[in-house]
PDB file of N, CA and C in Angstrom:
ATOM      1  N   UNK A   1       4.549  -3.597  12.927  1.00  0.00           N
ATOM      2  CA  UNK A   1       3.563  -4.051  11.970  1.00  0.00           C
ATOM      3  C   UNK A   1       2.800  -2.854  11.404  1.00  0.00           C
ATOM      4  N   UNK A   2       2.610  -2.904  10.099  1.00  0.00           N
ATOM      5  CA  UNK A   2       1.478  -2.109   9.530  1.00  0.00           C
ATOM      6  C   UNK A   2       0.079  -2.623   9.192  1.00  0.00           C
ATOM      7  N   UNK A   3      -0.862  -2.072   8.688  1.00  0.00           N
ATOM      8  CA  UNK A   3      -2.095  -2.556   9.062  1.00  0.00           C
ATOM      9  C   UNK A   3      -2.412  -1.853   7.462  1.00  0.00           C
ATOM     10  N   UNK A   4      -4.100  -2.407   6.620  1.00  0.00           N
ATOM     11  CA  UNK A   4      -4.744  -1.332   5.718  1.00  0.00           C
ATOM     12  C   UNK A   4      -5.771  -2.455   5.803  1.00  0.00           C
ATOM     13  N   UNK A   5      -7.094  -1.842   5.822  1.00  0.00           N
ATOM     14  CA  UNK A   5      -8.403  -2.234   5.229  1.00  0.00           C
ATOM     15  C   UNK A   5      -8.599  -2.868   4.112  1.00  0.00           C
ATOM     16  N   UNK A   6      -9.679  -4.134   3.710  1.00  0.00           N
ATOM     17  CA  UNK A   6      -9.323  -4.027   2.151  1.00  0.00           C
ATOM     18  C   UNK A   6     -10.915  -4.832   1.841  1.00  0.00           C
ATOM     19  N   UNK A   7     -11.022  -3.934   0.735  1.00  0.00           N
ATOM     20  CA  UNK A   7     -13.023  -4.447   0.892  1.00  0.00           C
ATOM     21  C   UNK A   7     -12.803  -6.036   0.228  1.00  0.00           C
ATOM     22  N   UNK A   8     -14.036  -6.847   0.893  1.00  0.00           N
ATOM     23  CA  UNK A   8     -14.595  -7.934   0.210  1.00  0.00           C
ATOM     24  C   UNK A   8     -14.575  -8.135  -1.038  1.00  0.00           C
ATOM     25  N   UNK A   9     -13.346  -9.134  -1.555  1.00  0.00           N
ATOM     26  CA  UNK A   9     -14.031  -9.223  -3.470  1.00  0.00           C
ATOM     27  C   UNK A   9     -12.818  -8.646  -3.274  1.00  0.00           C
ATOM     28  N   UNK A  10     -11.307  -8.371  -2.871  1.00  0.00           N
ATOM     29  CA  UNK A  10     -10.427  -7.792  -3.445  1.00  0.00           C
ATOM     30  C   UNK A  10      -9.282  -9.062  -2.401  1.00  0.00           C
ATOM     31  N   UNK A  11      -7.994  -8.552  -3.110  1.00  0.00           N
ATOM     32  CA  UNK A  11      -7.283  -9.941  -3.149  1.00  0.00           C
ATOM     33  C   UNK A  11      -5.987  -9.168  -3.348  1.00  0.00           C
ATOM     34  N   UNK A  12      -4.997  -9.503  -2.655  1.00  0.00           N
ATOM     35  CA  UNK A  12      -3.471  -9.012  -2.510  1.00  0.00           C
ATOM     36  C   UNK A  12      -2.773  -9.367  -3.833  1.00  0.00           C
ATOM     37  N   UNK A  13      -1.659  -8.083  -4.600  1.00  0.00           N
ATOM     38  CA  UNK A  13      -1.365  -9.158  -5.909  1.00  0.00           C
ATOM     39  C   UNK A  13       0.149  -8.653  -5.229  1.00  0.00           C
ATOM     40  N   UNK A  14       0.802  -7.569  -6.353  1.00  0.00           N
ATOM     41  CA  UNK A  14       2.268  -7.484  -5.836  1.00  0.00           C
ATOM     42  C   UNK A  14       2.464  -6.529  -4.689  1.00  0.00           C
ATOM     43  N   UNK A  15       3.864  -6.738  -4.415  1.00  0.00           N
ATOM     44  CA  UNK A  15       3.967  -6.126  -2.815  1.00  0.00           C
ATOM     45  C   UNK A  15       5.382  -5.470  -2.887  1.00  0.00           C
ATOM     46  N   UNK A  16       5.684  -4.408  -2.993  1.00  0.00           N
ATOM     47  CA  UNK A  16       6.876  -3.283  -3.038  1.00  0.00           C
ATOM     48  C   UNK A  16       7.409  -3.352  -1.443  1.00  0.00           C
ATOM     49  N   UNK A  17       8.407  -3.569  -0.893  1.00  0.00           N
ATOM     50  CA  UNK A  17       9.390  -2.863   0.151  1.00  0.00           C
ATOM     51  C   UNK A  17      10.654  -2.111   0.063  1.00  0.00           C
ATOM     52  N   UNK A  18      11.797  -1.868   0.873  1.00  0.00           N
ATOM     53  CA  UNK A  18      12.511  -0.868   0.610  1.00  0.00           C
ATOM     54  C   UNK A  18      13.221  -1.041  -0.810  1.00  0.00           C
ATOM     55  N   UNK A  19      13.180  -2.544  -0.925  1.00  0.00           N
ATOM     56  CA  UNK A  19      14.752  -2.314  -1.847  1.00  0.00           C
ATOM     57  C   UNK A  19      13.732  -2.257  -3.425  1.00  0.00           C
ATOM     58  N   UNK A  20      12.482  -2.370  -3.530  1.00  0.00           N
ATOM     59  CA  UNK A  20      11.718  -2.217  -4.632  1.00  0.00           C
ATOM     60  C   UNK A  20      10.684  -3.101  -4.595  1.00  0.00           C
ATOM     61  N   UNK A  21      10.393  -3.818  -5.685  1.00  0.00           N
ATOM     62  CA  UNK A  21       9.252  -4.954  -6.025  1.00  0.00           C
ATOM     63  C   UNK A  21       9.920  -6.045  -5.471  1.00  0.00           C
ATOM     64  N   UNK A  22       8.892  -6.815  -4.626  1.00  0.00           N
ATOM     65  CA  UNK A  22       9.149  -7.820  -3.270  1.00  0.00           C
ATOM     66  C   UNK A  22       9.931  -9.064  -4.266  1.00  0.00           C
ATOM     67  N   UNK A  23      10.930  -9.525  -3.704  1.00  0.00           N
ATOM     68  CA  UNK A  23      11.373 -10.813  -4.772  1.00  0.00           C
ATOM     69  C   UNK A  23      11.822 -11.596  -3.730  1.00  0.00           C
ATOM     70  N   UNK A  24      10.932 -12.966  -3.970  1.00  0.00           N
ATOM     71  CA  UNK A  24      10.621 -13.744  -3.109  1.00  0.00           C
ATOM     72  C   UNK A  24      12.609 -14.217  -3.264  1.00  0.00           C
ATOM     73  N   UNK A  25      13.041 -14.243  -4.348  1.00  0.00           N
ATOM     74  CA  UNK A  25      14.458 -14.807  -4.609  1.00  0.00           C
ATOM     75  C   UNK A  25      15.155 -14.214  -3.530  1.00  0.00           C
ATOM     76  N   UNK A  26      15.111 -12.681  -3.388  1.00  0.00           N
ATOM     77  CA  UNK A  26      16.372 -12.485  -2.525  1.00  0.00           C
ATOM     78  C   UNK A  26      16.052 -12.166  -1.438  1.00  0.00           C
ATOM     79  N   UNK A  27      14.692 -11.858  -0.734  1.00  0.00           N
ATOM     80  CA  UNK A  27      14.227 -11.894   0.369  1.00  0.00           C
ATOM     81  C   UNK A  27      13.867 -13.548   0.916  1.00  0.00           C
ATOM     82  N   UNK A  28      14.066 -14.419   0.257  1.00  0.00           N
ATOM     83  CA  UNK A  28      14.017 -16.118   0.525  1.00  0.00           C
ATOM     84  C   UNK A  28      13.079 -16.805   1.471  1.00  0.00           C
ATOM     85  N   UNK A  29      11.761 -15.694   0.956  1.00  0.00           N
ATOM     86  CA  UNK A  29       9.977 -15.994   1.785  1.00  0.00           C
ATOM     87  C   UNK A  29       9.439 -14.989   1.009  1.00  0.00           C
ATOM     88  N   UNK A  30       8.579 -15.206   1.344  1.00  0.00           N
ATOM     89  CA  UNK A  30       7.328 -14.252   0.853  1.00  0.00           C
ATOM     90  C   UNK A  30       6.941 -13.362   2.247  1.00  0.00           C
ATOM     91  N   UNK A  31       6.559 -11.997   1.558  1.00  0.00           N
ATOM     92  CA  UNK A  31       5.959 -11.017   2.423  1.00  0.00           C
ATOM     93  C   UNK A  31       5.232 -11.524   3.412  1.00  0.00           C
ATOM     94  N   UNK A  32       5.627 -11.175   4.716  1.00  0.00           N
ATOM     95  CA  UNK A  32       4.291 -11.676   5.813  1.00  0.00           C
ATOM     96  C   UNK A  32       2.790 -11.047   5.430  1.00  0.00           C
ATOM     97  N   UNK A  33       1.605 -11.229   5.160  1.00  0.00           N
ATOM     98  CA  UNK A  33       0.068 -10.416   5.046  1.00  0.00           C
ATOM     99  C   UNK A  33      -0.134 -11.695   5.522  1.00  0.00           C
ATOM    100  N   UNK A  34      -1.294 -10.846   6.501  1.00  0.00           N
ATOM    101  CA  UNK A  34      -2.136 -11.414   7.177  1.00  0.00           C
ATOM    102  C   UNK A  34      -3.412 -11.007   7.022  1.00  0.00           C
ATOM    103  N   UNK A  35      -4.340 -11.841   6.726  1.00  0.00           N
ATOM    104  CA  UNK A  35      -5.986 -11.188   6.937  1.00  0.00           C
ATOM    105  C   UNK A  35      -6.317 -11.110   8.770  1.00  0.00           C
ATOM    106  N   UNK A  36      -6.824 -10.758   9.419  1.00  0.00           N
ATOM    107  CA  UNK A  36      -7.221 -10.554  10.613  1.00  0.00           C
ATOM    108  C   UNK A  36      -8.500 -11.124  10.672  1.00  0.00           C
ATOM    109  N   UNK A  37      -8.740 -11.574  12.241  1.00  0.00           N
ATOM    110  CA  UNK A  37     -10.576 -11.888  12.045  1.00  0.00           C
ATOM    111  C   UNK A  37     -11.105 -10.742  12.625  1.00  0.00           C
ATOM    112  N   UNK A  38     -11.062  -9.173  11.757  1.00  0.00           N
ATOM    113  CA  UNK A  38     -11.439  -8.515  12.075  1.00  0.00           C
ATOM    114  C   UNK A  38     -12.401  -7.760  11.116  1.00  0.00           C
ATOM    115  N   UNK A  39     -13.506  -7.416  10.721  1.00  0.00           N
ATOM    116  CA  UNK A  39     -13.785  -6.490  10.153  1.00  0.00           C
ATOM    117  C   UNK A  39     -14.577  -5.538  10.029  1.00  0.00           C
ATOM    118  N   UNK A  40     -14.690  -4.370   9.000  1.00  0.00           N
ATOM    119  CA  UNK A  40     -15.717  -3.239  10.023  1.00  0.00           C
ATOM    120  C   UNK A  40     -16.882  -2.713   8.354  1.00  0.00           C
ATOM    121  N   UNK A  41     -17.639  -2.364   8.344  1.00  0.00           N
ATOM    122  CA  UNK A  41     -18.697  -1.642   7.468  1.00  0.00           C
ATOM    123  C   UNK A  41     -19.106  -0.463   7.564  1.00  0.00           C
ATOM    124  N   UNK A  42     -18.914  -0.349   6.195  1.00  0.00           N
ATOM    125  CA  UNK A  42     -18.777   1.162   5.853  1.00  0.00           C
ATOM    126  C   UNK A  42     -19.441   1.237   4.514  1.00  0.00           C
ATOM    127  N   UNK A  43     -20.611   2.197   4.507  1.00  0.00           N
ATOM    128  CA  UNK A  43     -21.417   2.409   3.539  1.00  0.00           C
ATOM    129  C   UNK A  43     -21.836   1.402   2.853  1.00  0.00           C
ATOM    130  N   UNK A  44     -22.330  -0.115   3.668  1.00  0.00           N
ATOM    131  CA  UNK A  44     -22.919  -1.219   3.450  1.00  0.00           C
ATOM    132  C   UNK A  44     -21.660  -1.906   2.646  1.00  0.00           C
ATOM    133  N   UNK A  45     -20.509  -1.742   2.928  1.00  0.00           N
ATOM    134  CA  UNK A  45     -19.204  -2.556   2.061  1.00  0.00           C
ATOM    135  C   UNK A  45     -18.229  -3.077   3.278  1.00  0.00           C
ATOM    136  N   UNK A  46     -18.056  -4.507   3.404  1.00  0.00           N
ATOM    137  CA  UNK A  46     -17.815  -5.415   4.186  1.00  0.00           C
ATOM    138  C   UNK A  46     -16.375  -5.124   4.280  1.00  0.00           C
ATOM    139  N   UNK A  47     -15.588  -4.896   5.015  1.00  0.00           N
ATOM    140  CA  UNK A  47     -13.890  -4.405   4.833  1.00  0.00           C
ATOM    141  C   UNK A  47     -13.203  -5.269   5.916  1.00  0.00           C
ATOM    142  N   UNK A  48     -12.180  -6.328   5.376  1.00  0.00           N
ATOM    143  CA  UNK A  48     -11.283  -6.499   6.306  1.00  0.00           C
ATOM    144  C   UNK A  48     -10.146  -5.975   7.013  1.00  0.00           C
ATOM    145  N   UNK A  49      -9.628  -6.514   8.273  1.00  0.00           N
ATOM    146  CA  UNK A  49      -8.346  -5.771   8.450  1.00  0.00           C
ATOM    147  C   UNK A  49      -7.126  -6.780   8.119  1.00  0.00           C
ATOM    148  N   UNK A  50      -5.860  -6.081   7.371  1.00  0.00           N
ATOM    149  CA  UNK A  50      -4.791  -7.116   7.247  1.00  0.00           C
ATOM    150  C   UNK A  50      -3.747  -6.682   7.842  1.00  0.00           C
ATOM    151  N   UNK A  51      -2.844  -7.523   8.311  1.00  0.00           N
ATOM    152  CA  UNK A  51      -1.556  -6.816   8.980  1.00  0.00           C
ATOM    153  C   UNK A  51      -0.393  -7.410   7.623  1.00  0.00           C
ATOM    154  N   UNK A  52       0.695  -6.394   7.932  1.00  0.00           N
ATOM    155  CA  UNK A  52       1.264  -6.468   7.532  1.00  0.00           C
ATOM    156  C   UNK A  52       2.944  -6.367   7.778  1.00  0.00           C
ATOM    157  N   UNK A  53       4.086  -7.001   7.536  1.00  0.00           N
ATOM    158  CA  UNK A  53       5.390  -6.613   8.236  1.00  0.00           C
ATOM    159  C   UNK A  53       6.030  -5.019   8.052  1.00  0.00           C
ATOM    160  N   UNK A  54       6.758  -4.775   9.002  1.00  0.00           N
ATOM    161  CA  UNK A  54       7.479  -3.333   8.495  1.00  0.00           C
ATOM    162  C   UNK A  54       8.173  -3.435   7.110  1.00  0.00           C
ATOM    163  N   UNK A  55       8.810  -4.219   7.010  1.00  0.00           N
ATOM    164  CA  UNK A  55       9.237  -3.898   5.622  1.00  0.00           C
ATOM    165  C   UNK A  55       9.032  -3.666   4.062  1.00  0.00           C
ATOM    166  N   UNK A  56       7.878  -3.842   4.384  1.00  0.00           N
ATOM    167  CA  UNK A  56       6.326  -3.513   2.996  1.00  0.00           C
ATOM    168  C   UNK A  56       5.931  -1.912   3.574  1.00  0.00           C
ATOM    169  N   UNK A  57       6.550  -1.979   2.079  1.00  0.00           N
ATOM    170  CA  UNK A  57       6.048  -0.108   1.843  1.00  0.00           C
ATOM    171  C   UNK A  57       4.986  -0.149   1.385  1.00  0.00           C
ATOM    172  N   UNK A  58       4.541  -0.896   0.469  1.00  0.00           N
ATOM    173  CA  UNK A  58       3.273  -0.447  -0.962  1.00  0.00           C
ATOM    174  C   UNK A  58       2.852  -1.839  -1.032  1.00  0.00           C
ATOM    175  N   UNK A  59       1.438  -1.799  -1.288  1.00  0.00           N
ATOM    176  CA  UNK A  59       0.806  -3.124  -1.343  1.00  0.00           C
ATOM    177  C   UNK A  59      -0.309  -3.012  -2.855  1.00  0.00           C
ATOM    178  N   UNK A  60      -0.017  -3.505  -3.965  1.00  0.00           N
ATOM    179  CA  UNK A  60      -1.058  -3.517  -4.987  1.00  0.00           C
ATOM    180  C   UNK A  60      -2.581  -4.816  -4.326  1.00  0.00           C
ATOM    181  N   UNK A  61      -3.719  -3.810  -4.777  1.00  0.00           N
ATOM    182  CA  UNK A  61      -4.961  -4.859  -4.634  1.00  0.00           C
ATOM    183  C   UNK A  61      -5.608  -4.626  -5.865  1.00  0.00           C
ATOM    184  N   UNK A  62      -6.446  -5.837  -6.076  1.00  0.00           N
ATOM    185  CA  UNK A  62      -7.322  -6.068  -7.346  1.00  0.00           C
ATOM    186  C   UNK A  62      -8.315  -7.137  -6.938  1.00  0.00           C
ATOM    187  N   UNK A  63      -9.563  -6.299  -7.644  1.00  0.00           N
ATOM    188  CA  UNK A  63     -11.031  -7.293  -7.715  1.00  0.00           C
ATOM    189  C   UNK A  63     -10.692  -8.520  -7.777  1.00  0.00           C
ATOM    190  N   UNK A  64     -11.782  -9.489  -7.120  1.00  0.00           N
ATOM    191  CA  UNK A  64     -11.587 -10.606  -7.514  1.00  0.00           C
ATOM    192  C   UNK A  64     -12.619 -11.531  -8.809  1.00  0.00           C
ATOM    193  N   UNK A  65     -13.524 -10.642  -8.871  1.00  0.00           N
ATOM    194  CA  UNK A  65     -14.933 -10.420  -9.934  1.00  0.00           C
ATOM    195  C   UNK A  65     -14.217  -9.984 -10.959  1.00  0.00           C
ATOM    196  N   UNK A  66     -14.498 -10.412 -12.450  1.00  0.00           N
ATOM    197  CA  UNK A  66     -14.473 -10.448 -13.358  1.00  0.00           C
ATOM    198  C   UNK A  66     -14.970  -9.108 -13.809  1.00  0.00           C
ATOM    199  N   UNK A  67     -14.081  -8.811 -15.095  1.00  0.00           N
ATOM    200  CA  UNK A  67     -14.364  -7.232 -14.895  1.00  0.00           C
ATOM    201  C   UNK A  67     -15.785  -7.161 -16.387  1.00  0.00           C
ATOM    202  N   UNK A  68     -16.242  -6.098 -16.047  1.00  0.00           N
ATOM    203  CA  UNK A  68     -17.610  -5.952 -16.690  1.00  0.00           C
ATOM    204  C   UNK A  68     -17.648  -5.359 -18.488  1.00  0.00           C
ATOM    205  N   UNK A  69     -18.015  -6.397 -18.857  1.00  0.00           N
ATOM    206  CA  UNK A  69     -18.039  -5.672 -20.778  1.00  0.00           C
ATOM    207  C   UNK A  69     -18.411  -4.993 -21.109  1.00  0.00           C
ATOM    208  N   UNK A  70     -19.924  -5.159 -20.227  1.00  0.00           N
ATOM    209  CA  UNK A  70     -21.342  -3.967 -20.295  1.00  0.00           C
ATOM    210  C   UNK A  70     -21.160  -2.722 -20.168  1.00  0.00           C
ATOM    211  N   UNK A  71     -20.148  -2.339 -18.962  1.00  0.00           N
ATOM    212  CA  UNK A  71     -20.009  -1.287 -18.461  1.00  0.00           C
ATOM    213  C   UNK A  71     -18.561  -0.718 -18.187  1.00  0.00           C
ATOM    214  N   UNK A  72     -17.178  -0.910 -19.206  1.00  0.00           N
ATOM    215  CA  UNK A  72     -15.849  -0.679 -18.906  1.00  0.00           C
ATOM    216  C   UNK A  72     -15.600   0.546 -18.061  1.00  0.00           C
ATOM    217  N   UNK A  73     -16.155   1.432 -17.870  1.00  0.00           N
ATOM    218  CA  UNK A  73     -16.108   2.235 -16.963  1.00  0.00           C
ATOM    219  C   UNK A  73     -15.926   2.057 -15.533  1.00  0.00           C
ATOM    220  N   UNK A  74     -16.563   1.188 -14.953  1.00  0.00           N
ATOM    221  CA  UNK A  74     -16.887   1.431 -13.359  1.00  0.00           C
ATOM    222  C   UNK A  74     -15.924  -0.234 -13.321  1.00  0.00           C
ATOM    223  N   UNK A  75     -14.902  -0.600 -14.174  1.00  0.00           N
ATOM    224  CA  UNK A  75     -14.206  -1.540 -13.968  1.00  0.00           C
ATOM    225  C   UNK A  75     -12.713  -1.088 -13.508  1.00  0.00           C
ATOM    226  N   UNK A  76     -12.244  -1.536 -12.153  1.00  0.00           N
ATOM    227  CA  UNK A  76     -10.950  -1.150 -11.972  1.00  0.00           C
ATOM    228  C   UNK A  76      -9.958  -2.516 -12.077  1.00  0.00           C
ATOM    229  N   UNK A  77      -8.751  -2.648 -12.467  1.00  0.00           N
ATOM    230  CA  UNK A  77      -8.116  -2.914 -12.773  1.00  0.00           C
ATOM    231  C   UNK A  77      -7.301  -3.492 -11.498  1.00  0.00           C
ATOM    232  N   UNK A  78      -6.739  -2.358 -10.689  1.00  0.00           N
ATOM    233  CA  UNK A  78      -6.422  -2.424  -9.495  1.00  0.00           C
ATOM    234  C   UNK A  78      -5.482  -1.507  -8.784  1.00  0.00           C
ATOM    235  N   UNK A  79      -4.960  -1.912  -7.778  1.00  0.00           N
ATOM    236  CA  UNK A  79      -4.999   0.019  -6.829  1.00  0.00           C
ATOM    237  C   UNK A  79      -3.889  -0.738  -5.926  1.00  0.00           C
ATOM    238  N   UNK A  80      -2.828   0.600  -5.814  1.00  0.00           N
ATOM    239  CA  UNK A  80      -1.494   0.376  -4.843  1.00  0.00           C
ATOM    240  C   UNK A  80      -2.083   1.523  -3.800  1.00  0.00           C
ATOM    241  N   UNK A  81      -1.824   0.459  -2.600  1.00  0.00           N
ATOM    242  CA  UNK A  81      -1.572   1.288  -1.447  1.00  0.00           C
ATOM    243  C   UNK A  81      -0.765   1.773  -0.770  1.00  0.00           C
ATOM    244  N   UNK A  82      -0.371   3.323  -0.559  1.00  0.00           N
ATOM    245  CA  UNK A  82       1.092   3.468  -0.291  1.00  0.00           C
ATOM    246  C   UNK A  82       1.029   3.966   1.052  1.00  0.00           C
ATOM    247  N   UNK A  83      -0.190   3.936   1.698  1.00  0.00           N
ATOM    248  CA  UNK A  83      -0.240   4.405   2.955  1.00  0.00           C
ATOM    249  C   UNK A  83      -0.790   3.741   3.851  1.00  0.00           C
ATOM    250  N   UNK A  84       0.304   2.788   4.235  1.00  0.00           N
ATOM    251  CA  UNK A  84      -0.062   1.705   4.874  1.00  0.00           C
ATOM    252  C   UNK A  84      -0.468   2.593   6.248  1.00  0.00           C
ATOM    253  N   UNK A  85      -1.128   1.812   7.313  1.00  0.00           N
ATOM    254  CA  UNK A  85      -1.463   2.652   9.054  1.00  0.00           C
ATOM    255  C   UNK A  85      -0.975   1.838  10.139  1.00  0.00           C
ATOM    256  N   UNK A  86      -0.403   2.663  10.710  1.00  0.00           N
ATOM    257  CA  UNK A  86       0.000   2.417  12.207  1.00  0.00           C
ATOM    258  C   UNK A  86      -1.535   1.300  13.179  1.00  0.00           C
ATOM    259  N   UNK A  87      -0.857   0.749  14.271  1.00  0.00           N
ATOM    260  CA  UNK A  87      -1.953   0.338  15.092  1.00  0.00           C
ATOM    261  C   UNK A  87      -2.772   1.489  15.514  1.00  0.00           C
ATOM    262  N   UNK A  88      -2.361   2.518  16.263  1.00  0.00           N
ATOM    263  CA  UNK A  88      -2.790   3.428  16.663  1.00  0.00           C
ATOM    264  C   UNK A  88      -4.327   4.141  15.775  1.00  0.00           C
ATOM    265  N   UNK A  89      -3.774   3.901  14.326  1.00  0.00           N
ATOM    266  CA  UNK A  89      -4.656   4.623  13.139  1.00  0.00           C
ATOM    267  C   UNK A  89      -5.895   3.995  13.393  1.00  0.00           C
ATOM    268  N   UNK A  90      -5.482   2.244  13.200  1.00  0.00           N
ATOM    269  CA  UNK A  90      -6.755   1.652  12.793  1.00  0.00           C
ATOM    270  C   UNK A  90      -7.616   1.453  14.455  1.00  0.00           C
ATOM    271  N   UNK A  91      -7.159   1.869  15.352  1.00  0.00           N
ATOM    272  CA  UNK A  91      -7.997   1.832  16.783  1.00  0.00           C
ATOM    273  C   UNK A  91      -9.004   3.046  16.807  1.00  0.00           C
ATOM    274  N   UNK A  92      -8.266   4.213  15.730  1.00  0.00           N
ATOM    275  CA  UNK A  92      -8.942   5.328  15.777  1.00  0.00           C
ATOM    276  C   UNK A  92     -10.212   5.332  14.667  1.00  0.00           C
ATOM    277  N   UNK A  93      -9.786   4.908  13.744  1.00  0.00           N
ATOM    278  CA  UNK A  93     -10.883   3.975  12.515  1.00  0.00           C
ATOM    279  C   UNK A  93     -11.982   3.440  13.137  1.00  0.00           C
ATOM    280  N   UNK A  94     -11.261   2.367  13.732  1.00  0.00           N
ATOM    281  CA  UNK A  94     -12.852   1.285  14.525  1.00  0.00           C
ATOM    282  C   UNK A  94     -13.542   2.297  15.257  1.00  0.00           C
ATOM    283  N   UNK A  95     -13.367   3.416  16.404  1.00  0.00           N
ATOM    284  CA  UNK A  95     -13.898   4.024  16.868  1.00  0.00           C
ATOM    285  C   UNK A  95     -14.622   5.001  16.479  1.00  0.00           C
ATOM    286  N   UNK A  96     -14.457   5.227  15.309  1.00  0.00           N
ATOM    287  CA  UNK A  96     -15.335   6.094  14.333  1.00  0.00           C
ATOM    288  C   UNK A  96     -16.196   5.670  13.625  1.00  0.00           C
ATOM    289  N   UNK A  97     -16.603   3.834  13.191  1.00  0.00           N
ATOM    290  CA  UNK A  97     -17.237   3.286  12.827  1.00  0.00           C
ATOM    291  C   UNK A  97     -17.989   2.264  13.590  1.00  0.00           C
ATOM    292  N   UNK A  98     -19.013   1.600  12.505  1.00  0.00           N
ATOM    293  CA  UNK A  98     -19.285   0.452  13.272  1.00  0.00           C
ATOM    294  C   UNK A  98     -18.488  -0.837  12.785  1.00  0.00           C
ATOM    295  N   UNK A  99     -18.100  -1.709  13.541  1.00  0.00           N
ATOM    296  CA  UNK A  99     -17.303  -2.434  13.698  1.00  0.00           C
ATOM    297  C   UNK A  99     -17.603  -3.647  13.947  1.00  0.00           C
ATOM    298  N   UNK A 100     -17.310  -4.685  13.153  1.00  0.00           N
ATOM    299  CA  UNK A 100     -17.710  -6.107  13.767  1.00  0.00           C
ATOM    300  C   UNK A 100     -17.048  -7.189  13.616  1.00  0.00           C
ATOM    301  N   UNK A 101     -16.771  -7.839  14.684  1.00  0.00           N
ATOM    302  CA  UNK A 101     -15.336  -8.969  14.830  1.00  0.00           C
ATOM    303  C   UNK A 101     -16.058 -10.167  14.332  1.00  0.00           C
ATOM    304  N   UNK A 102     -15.246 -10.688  13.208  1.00  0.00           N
ATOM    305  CA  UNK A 102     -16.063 -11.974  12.577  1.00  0.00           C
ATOM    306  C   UNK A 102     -14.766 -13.292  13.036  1.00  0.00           C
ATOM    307  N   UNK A 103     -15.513 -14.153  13.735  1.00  0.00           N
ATOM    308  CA  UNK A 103     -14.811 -15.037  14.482  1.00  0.00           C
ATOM    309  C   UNK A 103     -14.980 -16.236  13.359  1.00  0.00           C
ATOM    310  N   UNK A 104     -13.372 -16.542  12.681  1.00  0.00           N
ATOM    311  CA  UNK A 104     -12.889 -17.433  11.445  1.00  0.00           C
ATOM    312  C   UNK A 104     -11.628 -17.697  11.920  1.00  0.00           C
ATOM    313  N   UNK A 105     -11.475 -18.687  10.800  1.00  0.00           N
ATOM    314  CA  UNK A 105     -10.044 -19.187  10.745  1.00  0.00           C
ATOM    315  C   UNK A 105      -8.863 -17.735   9.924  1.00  0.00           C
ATOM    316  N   UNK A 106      -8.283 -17.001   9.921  1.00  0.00           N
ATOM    317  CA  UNK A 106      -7.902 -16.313   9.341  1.00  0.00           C
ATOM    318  C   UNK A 106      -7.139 -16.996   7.954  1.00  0.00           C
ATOM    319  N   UNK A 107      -6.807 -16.012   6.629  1.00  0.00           N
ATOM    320  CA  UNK A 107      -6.365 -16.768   5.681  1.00  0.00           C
ATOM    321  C   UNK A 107      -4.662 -16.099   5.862  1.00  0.00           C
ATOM    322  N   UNK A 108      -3.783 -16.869   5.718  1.00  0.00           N
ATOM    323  CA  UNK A 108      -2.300 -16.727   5.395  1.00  0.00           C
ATOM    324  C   UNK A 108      -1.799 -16.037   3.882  1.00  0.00           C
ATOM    325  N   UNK A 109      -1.364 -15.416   3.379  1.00  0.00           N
ATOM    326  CA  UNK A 109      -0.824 -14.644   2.052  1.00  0.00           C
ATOM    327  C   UNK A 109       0.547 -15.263   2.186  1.00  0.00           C
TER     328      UNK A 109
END
C-alpha cells in the first residue's frame, strides 16, 4: 500500500498507474483510495491520511470550493501527486507533528 496526505476541501479526481490513466474499462474496478480515520495539523490546515493500492503511481487532487473571481491568483485548479509514501514515511511524518486520530466512519473512493 501507498499512503499521501490530502488537506480538507480537496477531493480525489484522476488516478494514473503503470499502464497510464486508470481505466476503469480494462482494469474492471476502480482504483482502491481510501480516506483513513486518521488525521494530523499542520500550520492550522486539517490533513487527512489516504491509502492507496500499489498499483497507483500518480494521484490528481482538486479544491472542492469554488474557485475565486475576486482573486484568480491564489486559485488552483489542481495538483498531481507523484510521490506517493511508504508506511514507514508517514510513521515518520506523525512523529514530527502533531497528530490527531478522528474517530468516523471512513469514506470509500
Amino acid at each position: 500500500m501507498k499512503y499521501f496526505f490530502l488537506s480538507e476541501g480537496w477531493i480525489v479526481g484522476r488516478v494514473w498507474g503503470v499502464g497510464g490513466l486508470w481505466s476503469e474499462t480494462a482494469w474492471r474496478r476502480s482504483p482502491e483510495i481510501q480516506q483513513l480515520n486518521l488525521c494530523l495539523w499542520d500550520q492550522n490546515e486539517k490533513m487527512w491520511l489516504y491509502c492507496v493500492e500499489d498499483a497507483v503511481l500518480m494521484v490528481e487532487v482538486k479544491p472542492t470550493a469554488p474557485l475565486l473571481e475576486s482573486n484568480p491568483t491564489k486559485n488552483i485548479g489542481n495538483v498531481v501527486l507523484t510521490r506517493l509514501i511508504s508506511a514507514e514515511q508517514v510513521l515518520e511524518r506523525l512523529c514530527t507533528i502533531e497528530a490527531q486520530c478522528q474517530i468516523s466512519k471512513p469514506l470509500l473512493m
